[in-house]
Each structure stands twice: as structure tokens, then as C-alpha cells.
N, C-alpha and C. Protein backbone atom coordinates (compact mmCIF):
# COMPACT_ATOMS: atom_id res chain seq x y z
N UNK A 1 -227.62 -13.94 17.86
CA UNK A 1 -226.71 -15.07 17.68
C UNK A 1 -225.30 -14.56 17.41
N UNK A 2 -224.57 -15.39 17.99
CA UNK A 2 -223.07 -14.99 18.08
C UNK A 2 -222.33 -15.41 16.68
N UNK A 3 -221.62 -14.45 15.64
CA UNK A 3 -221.15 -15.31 14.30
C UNK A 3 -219.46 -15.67 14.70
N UNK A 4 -219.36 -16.89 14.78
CA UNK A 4 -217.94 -16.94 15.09
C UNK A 4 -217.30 -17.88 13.84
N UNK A 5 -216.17 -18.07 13.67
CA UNK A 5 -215.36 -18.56 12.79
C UNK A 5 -214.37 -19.57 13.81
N UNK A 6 -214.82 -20.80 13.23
CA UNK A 6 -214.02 -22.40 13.67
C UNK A 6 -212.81 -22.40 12.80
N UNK A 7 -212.15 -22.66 13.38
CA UNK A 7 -210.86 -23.14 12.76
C UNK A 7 -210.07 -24.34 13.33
N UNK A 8 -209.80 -25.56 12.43
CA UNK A 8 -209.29 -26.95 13.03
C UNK A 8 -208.12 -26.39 13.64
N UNK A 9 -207.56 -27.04 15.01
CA UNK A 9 -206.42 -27.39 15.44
C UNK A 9 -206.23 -28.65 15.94
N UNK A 10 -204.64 -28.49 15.77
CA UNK A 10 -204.05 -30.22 15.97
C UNK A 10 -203.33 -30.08 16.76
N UNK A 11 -203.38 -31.24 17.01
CA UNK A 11 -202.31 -31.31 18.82
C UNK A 11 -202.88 -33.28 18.86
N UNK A 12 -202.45 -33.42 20.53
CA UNK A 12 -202.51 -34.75 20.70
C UNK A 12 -203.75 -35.27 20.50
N UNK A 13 -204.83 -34.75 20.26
CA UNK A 13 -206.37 -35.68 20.27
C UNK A 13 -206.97 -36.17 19.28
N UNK A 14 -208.15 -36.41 19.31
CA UNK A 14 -208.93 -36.90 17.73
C UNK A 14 -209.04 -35.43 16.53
N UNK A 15 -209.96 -34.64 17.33
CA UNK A 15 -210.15 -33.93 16.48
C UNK A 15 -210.41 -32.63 17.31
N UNK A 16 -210.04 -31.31 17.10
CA UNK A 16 -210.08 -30.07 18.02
C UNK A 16 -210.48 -29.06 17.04
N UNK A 17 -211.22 -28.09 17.62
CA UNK A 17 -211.29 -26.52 17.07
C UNK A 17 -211.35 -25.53 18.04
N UNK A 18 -210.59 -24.38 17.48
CA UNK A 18 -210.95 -23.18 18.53
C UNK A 18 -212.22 -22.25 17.61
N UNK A 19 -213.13 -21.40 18.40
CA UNK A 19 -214.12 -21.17 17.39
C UNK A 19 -214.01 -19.90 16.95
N UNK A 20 -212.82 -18.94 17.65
CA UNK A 20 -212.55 -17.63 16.51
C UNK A 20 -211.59 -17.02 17.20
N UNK A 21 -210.97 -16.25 16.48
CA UNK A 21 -210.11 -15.42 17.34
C UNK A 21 -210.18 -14.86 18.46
N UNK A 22 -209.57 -14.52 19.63
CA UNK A 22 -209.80 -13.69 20.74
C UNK A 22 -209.92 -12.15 20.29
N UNK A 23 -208.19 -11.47 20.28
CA UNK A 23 -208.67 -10.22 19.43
C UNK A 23 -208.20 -10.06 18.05
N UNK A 24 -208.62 -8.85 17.26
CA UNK A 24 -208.46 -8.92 16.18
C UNK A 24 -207.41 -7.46 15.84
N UNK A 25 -207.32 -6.76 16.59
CA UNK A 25 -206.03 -5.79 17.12
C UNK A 25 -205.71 -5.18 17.78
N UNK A 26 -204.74 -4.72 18.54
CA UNK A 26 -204.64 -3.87 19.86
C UNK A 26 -203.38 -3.08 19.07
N UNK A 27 -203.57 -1.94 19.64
CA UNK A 27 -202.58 -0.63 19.49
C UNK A 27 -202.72 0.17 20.56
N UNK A 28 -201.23 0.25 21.09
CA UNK A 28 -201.13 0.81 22.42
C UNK A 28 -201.49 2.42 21.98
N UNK A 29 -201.44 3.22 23.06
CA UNK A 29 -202.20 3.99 22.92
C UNK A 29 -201.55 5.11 24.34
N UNK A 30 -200.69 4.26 24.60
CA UNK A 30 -199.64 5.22 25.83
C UNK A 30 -199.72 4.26 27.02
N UNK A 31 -199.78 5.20 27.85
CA UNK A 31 -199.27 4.56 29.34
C UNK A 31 -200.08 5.34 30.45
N UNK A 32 -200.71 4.24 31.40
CA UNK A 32 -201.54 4.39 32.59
C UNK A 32 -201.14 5.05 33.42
N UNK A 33 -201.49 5.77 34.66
CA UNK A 33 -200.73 6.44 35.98
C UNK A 33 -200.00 5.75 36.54
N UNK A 34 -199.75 4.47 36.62
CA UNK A 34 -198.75 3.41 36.75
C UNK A 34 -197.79 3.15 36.23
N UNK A 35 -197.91 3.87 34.85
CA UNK A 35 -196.91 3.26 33.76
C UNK A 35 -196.77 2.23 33.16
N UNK A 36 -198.25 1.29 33.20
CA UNK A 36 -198.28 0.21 32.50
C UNK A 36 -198.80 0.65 31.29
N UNK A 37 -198.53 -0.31 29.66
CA UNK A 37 -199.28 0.86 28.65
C UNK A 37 -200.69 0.27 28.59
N UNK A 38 -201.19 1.35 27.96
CA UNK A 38 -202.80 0.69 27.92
C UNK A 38 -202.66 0.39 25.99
N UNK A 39 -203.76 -0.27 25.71
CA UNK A 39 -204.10 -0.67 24.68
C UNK A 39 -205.59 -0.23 23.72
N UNK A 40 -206.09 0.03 22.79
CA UNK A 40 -206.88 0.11 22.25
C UNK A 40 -207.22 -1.19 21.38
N UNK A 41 -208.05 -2.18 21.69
CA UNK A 41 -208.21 -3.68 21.91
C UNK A 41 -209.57 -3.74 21.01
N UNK A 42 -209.67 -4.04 19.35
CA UNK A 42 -210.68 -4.36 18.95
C UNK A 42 -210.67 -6.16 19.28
N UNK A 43 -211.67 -6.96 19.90
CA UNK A 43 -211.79 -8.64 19.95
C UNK A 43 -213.11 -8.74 18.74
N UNK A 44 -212.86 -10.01 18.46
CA UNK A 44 -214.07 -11.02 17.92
C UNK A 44 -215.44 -10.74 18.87
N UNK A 45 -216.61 -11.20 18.31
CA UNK A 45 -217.44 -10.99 19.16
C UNK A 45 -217.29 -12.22 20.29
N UNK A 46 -217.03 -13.19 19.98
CA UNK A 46 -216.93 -14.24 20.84
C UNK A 46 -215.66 -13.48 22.06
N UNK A 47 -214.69 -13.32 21.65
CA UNK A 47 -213.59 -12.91 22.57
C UNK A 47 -213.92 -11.76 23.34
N UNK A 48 -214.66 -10.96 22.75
CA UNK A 48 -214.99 -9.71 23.70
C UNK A 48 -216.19 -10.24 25.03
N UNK A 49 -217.24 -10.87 24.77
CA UNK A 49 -217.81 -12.05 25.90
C UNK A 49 -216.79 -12.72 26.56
N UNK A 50 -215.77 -13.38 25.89
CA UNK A 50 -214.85 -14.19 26.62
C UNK A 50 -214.52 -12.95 28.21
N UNK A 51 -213.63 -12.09 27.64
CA UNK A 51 -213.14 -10.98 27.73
C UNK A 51 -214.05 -10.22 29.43
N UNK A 52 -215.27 -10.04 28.55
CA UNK A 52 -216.21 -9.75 30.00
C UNK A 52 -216.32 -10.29 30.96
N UNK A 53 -216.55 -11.72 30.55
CA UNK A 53 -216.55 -12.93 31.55
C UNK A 53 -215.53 -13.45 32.18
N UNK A 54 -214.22 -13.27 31.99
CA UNK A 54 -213.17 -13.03 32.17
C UNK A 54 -212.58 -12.14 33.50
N UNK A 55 -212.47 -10.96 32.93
CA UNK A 55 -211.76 -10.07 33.25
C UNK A 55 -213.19 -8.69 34.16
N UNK A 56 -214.25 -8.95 33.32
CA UNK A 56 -215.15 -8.08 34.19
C UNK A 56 -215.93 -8.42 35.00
N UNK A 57 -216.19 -9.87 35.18
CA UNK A 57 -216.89 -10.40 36.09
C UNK A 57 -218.31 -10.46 35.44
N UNK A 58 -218.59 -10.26 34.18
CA UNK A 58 -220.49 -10.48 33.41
C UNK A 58 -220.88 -11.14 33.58
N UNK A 59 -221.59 -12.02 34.33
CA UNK A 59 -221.94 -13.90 34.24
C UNK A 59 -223.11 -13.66 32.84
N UNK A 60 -223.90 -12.73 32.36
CA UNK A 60 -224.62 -12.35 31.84
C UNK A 60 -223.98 -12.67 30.48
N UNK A 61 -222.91 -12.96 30.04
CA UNK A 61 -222.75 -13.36 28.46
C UNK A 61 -222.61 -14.79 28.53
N UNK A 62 -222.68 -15.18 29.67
CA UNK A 62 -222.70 -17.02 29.38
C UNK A 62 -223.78 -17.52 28.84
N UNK A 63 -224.66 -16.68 28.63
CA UNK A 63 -226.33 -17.31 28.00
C UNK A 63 -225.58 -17.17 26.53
N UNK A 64 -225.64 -16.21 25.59
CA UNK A 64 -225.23 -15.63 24.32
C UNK A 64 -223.73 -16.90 23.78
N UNK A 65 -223.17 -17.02 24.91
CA UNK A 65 -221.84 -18.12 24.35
C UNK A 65 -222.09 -18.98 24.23
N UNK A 66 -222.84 -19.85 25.61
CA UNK A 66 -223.46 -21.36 25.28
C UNK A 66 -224.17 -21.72 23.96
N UNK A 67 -224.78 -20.83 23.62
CA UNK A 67 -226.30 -21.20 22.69
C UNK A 67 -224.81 -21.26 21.63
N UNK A 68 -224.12 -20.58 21.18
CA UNK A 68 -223.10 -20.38 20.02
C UNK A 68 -222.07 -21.79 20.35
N UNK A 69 -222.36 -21.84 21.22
CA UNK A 69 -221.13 -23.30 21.68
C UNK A 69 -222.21 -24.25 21.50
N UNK A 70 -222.94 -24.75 21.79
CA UNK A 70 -223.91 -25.64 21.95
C UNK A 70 -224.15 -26.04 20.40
N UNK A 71 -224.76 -24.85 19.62
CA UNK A 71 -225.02 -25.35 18.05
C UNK A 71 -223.55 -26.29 17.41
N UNK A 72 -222.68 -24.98 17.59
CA UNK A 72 -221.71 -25.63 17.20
C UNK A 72 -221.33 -27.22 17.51
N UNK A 73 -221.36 -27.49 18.71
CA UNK A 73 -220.82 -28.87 19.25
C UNK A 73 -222.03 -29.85 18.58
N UNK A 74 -223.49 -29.52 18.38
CA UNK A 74 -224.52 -30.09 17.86
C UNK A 74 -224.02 -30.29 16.48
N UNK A 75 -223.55 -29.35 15.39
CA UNK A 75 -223.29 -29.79 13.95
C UNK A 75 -221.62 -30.66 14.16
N UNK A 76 -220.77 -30.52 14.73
CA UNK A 76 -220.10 -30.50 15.11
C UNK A 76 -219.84 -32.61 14.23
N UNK A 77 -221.15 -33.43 14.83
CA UNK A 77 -221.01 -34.70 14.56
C UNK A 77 -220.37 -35.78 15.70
N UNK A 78 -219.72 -34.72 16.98
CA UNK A 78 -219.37 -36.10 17.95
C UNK A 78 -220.53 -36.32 18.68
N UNK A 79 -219.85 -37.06 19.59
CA UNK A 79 -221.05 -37.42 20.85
C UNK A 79 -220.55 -37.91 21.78
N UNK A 80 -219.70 -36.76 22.50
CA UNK A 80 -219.56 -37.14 23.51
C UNK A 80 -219.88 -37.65 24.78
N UNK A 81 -219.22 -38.20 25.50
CA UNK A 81 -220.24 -38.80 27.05
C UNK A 81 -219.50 -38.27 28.11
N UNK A 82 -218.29 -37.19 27.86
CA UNK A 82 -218.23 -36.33 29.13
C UNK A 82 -217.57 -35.16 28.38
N UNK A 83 -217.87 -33.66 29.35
CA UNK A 83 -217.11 -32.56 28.80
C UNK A 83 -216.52 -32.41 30.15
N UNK A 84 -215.12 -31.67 30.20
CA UNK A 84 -214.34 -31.98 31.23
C UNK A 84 -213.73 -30.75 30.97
N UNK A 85 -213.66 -29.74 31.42
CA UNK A 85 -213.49 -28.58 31.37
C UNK A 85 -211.79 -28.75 31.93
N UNK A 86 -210.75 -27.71 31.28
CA UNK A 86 -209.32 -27.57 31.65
C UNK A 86 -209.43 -27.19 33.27
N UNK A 87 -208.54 -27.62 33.91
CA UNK A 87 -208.47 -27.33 35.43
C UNK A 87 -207.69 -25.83 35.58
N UNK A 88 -208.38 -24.45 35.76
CA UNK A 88 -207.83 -23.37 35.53
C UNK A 88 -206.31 -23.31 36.69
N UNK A 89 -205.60 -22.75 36.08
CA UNK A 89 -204.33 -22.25 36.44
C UNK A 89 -203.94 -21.19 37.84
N UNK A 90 -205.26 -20.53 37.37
CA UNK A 90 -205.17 -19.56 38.54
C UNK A 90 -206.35 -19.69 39.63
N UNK A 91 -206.24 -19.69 40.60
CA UNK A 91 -207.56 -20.29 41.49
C UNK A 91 -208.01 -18.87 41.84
N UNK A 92 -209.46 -19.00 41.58
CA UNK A 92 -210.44 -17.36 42.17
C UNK A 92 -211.79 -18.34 42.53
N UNK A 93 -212.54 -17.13 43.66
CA UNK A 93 -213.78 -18.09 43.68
C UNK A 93 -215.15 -18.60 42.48
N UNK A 94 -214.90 -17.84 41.27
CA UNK A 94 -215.43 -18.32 40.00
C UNK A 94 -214.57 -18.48 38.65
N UNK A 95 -214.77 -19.52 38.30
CA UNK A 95 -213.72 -20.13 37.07
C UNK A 95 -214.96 -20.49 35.92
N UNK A 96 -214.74 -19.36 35.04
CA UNK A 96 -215.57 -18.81 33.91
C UNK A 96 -215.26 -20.27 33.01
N UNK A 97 -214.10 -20.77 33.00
CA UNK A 97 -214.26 -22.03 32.00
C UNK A 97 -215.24 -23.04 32.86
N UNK A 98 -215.28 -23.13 33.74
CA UNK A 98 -215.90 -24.29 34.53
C UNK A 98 -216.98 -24.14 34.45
N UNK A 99 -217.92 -22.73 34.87
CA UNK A 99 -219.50 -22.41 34.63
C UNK A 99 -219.94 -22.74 32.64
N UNK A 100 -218.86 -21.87 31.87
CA UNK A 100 -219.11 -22.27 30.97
C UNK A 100 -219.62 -23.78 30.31
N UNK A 101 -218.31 -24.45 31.01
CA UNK A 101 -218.81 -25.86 30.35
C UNK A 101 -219.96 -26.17 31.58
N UNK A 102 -219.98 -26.20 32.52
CA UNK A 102 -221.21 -26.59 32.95
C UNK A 102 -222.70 -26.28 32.33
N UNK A 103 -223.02 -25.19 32.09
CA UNK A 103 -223.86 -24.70 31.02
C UNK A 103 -223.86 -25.45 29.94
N UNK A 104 -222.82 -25.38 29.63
CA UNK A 104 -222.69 -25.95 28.17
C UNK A 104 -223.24 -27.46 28.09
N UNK A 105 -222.83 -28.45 29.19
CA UNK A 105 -223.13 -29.71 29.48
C UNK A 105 -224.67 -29.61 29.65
N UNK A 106 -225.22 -28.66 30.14
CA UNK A 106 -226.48 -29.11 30.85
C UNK A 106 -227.49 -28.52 28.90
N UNK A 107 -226.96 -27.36 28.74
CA UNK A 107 -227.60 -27.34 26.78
C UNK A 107 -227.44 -28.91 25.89
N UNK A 108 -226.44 -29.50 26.25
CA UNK A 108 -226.09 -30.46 25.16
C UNK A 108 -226.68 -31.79 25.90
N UNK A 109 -227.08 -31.61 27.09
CA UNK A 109 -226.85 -32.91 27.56
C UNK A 109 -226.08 -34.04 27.97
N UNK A 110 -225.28 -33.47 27.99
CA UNK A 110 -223.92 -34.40 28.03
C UNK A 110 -223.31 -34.23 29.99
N UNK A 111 -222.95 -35.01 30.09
CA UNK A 111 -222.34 -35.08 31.98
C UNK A 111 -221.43 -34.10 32.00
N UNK A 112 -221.14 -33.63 33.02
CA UNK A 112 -219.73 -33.00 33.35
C UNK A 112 -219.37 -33.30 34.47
N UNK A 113 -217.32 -33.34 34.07
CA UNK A 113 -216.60 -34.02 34.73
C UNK A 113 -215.63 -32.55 35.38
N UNK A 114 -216.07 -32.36 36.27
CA UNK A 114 -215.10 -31.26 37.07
C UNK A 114 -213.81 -31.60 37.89
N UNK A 115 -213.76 -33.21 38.08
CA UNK A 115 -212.77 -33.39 39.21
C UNK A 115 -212.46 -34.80 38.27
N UNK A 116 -212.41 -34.77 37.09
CA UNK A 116 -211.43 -36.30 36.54
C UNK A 116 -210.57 -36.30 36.56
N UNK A 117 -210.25 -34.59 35.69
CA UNK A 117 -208.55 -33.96 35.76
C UNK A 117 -208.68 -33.19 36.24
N UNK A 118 -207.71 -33.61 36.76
CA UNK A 118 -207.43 -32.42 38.14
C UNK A 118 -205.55 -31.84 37.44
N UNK A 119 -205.51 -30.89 38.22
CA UNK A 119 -203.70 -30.73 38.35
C UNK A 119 -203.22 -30.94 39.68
N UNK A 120 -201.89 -31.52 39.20
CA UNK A 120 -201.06 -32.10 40.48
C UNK A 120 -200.41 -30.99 41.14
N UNK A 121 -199.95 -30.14 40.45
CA UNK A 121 -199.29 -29.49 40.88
C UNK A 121 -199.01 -28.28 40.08
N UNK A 122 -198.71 -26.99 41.07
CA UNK A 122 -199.19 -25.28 41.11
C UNK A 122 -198.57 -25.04 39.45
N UNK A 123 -198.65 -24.71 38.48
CA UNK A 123 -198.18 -24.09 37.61
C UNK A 123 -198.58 -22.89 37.19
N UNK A 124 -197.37 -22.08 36.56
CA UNK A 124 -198.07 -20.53 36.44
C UNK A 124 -198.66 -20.52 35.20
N UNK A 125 -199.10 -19.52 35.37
CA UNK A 125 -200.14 -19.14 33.95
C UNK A 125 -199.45 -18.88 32.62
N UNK A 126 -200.00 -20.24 31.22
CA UNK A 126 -199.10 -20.08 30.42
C UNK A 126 -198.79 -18.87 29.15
N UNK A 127 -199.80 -18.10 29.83
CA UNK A 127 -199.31 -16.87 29.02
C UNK A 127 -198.16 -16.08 29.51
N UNK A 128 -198.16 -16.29 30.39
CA UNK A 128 -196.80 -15.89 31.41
C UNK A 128 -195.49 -16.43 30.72
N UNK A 129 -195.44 -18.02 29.88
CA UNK A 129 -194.54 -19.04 29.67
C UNK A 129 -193.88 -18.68 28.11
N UNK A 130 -192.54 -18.31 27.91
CA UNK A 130 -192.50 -18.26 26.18
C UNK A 130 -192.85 -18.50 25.24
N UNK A 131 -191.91 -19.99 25.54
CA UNK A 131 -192.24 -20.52 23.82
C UNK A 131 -193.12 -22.06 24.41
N UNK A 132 -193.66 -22.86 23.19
CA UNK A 132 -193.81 -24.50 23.82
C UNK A 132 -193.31 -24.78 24.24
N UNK A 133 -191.98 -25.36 23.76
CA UNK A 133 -191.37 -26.30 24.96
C UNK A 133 -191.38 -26.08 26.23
N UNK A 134 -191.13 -24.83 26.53
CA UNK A 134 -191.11 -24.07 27.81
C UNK A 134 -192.00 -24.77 28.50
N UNK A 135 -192.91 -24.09 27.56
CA UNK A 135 -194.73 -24.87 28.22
C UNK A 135 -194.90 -26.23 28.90
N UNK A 136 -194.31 -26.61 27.70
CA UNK A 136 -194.37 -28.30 27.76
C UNK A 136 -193.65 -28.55 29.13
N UNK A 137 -192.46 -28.22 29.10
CA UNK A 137 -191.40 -28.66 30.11
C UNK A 137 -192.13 -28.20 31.86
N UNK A 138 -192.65 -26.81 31.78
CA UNK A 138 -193.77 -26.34 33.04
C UNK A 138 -194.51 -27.38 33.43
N UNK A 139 -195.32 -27.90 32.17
CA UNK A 139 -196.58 -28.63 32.32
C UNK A 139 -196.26 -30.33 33.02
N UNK A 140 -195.56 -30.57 32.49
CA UNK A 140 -194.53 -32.14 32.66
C UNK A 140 -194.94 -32.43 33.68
N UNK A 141 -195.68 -33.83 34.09
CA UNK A 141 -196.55 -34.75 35.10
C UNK A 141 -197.56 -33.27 36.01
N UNK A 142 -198.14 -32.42 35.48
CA UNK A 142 -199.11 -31.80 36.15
C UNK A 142 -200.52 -31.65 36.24
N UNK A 143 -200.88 -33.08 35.49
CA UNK A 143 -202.29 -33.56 35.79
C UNK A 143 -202.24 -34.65 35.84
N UNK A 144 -203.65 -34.91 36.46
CA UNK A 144 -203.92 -36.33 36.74
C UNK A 144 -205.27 -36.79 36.50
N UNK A 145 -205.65 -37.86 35.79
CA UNK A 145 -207.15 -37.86 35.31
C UNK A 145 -207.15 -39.34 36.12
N UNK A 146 -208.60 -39.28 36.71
CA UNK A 146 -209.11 -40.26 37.72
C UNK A 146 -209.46 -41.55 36.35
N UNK A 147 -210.14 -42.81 36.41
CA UNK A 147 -210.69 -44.22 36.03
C UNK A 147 -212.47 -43.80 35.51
N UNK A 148 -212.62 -42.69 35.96
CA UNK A 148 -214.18 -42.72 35.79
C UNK A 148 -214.57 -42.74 34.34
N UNK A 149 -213.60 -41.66 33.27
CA UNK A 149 -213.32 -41.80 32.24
C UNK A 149 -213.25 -42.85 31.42
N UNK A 150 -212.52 -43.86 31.91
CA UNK A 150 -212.39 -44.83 31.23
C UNK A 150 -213.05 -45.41 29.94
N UNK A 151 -212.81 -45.63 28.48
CA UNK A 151 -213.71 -46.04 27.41
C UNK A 151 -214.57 -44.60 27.27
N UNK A 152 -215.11 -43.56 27.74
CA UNK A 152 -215.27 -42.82 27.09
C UNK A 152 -215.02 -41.67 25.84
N UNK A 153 -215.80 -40.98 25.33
CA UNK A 153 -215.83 -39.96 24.19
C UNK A 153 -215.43 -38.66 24.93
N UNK A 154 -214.29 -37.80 25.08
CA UNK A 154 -214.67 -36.78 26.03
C UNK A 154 -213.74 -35.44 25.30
N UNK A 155 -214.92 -34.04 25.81
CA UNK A 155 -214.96 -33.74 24.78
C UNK A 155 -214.21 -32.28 25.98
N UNK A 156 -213.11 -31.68 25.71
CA UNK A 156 -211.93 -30.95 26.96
C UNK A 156 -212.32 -29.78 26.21
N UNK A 157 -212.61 -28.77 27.41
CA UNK A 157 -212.95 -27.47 26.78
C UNK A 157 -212.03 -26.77 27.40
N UNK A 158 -211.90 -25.44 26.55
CA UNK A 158 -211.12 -24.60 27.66
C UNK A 158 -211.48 -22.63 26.70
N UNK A 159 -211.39 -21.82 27.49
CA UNK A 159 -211.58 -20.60 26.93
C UNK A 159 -210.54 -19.83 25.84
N UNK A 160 -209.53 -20.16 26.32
CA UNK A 160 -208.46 -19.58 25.56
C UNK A 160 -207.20 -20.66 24.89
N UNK A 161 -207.09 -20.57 23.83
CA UNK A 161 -205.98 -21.47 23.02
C UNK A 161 -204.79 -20.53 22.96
N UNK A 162 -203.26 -21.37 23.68
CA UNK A 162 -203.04 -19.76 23.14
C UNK A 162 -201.57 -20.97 22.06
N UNK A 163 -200.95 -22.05 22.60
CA UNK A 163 -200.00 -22.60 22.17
C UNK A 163 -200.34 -23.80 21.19
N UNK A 164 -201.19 -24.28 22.34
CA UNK A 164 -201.90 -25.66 22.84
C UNK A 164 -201.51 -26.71 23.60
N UNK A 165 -200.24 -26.12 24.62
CA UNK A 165 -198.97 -26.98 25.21
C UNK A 165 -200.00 -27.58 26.35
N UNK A 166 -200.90 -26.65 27.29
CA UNK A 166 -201.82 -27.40 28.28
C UNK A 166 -202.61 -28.43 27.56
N UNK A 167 -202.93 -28.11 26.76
CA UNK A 167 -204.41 -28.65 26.10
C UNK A 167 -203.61 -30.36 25.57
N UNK A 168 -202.82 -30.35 24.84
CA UNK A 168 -201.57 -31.28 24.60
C UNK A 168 -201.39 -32.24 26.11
N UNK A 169 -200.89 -31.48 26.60
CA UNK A 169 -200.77 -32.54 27.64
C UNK A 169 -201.93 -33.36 28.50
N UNK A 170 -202.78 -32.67 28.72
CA UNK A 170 -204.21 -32.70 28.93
C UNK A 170 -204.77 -33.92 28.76
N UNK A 171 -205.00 -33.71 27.58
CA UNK A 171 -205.24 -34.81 26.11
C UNK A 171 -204.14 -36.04 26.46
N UNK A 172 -203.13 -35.75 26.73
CA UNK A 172 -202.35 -37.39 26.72
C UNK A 172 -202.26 -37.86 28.02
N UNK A 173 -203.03 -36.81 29.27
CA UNK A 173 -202.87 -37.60 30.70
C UNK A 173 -204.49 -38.24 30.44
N UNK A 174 -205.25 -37.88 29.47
CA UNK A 174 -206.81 -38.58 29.38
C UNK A 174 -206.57 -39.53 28.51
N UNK A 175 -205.74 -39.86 27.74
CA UNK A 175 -205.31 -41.14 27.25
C UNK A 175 -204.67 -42.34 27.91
N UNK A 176 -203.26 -41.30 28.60
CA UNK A 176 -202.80 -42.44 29.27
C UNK A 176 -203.51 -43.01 30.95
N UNK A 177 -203.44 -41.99 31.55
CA UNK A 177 -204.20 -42.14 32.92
C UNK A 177 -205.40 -42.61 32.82
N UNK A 178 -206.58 -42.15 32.12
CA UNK A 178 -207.75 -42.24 32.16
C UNK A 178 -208.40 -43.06 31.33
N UNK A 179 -207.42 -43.29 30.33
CA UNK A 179 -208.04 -44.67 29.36
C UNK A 179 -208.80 -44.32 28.84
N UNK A 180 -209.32 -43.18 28.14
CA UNK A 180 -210.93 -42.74 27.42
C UNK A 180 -210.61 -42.90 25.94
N UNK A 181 -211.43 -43.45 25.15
CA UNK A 181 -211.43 -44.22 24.18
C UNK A 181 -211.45 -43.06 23.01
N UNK A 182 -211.92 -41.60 23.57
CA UNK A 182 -211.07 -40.76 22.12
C UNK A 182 -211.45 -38.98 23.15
N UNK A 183 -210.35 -37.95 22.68
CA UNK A 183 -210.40 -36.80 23.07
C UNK A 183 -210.73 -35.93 22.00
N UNK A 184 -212.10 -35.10 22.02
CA UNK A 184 -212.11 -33.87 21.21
C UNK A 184 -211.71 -32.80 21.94
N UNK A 185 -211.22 -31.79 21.58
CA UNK A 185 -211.20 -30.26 22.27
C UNK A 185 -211.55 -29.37 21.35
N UNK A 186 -211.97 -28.30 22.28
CA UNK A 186 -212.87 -27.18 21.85
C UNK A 186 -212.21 -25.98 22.54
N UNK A 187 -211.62 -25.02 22.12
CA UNK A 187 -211.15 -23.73 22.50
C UNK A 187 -212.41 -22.88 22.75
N UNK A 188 -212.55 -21.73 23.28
CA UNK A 188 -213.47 -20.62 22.46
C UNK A 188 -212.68 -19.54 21.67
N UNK A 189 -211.86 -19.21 21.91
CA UNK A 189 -210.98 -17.93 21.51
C UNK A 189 -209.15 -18.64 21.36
N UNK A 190 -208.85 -17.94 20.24
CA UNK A 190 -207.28 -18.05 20.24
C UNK A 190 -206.50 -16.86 20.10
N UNK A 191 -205.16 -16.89 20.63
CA UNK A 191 -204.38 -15.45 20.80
C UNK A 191 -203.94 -15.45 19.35
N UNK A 192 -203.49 -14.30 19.21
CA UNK A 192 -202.55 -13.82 18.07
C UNK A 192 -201.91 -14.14 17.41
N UNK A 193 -201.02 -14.70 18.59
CA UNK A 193 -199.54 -14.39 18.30
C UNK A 193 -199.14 -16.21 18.57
């Protein structure tokens, strides 16, 4: 079993948590044959799965995360009637938040909504982006949540927290567009900094 540490965050919805840190320190450690520097990267246990699944391609830690996501969302007290996974930023042919919550939907029981919110339009990746506002100002009319929603509990997942400027806006195009009668979000990992 995975031990992770929840911590509330606030932003536009009912009620949100991310469930532990991503990493817990990096110290560079010099520079690659490229000249990019490398890092010596202790993560959370949750973030280092993130991390694999991520960046190494593991599909093999999505069993170990769900079951740790799943309890959690079980004590958790909502009940939601859709999980709607963030529409990733960068398009590849597997999107680790999307399998995640799919998994995750099919442990809890709950529907999943892959195409409610969608994004309108290309934005870069907001770790790429400074500060919030920045964010905010990037993000500005770049989703769109369909009617299917409507009057529902829905519960927006996403892998990484890093501002909460997507997740923010997110949350208020499923209010205003989509009419759903309350938004939880669920991070798995948050940055640093």
C-alpha cells in the first residue's frame, strides 16, 4: 500500500486535495553530454509512480496508485456521478491522467467523462508558464464542457498540481458551461515550488 499525505487545496470548487508531494528534493549534480544539468531527484512514493508513468512509460504502477486513489476517494465522503479527467496539454498516444482516471472510475464505480471537457484551443504546458496570472491569462476561454454534466457531482482529476491556474479554470468552465451542481478535484502529486 502506497502511504501518501492529503493536503486541502483551494481554488474555484467545492472541495479539492492533492494527495502528496511530487518530489521531496533534487540537487543538481552537474551537467549531461548536452549540457543540460542533471539532477539527483529524491520523490514521494506516490510521485516517483507518478514519475514512471509519466516519463518512463510503466503502465505497471497504475494498479499500486488506483487502489491508493480509490481508498482515498472512498473515505474521502463525496459521491460523485462523474470523474472527468483534465484534458492533457500535450498530445502523445497514451495520456497517463486519462488511463489513470479511467481505472480509477471503473475501482470506484463511478462513469467517466473523457470528452465533456475538452480544450478549445492549443496551450503550452503550464510548467513552461511563470507565474498565475500568466497561467490564467494562457488558459482564458480554453475549455469547453459539453450539457451531459449538467446537475451533476463531478469529481476533476489530474496528476500534477503545480499552481492550480488549469484546474481553476476547469472548475469554472464546469460551472458555467456545464451546469454541474458541485466540483471536487483531486491532484495526485504537487510541485515544490
Amino acid at each position: 500500500m502506497i502511504t501518501i499525505h492529503p493536503r486541502e487545496i483551494e481554488g474555484a470548487w467545492d472541495q479539492g486535495y492533492v494527495l502528496d508531494v511530487h518530489t521531496i528534493s533534487s540537487t543538481m549534480i552537474g551537467y549531461n553530454e548536452f549540457g543540460h544539468p542533471e539532477f539527483d531527484t529524491l520523490r514521494s512514493e506516490l510521485g516517483e509512480l507518478v514519475y514512471q508513468l509519466k516519463y518512463k512509460g510503466d503502465k505497471g504502477v497504475i494498479g499500486p496508485m488506483v487502489q491508493a486513489i480509490a481508498d482515498f476517494v472512498k473515505n474521502w465522503g463525496i459521491h460523485p456521478d462523474a470523474i472527468v479527467p483534465m484534458p492533457p496539454s500535450k498530445q502523445r498516444s497514451f495520456q497517463p491522467v486519462v488511463e489513470i482516471a479511467r481505472e480509477l472510475a471503473q475501482s470506484v464505480n463511478v462513469p467517466l467523462h473523457t470528452n465533456s471537457l475538452t480544450k478549445t484551443k492549443p496551450t503550452q504546458q503550464m510548467k513552461d508558464v511563470g507565474d498565475f496570472a500568466a497561467r490564467v491569462v494562457a488558459l482564458e476561454a480554453s475549455f469547453a464542457c459539453d450539457k451531459a454534466l449538467e446537475g451533476k457531482v463531478v469529481l476533476l482529476f489530474d496528476d500534477l498540481f503545480q499552481s492550480g491556474a488549469t484546474m481553476n479554470i476547469a472548475a469554472r468552465t464546469l460551472k458555467a458551461q456545464g451546469l454541474v451542481n458541485s466540483v471536487y478535484v483531486l491532484a495526485l502529486t504537487r510541485t515544490r515550488n
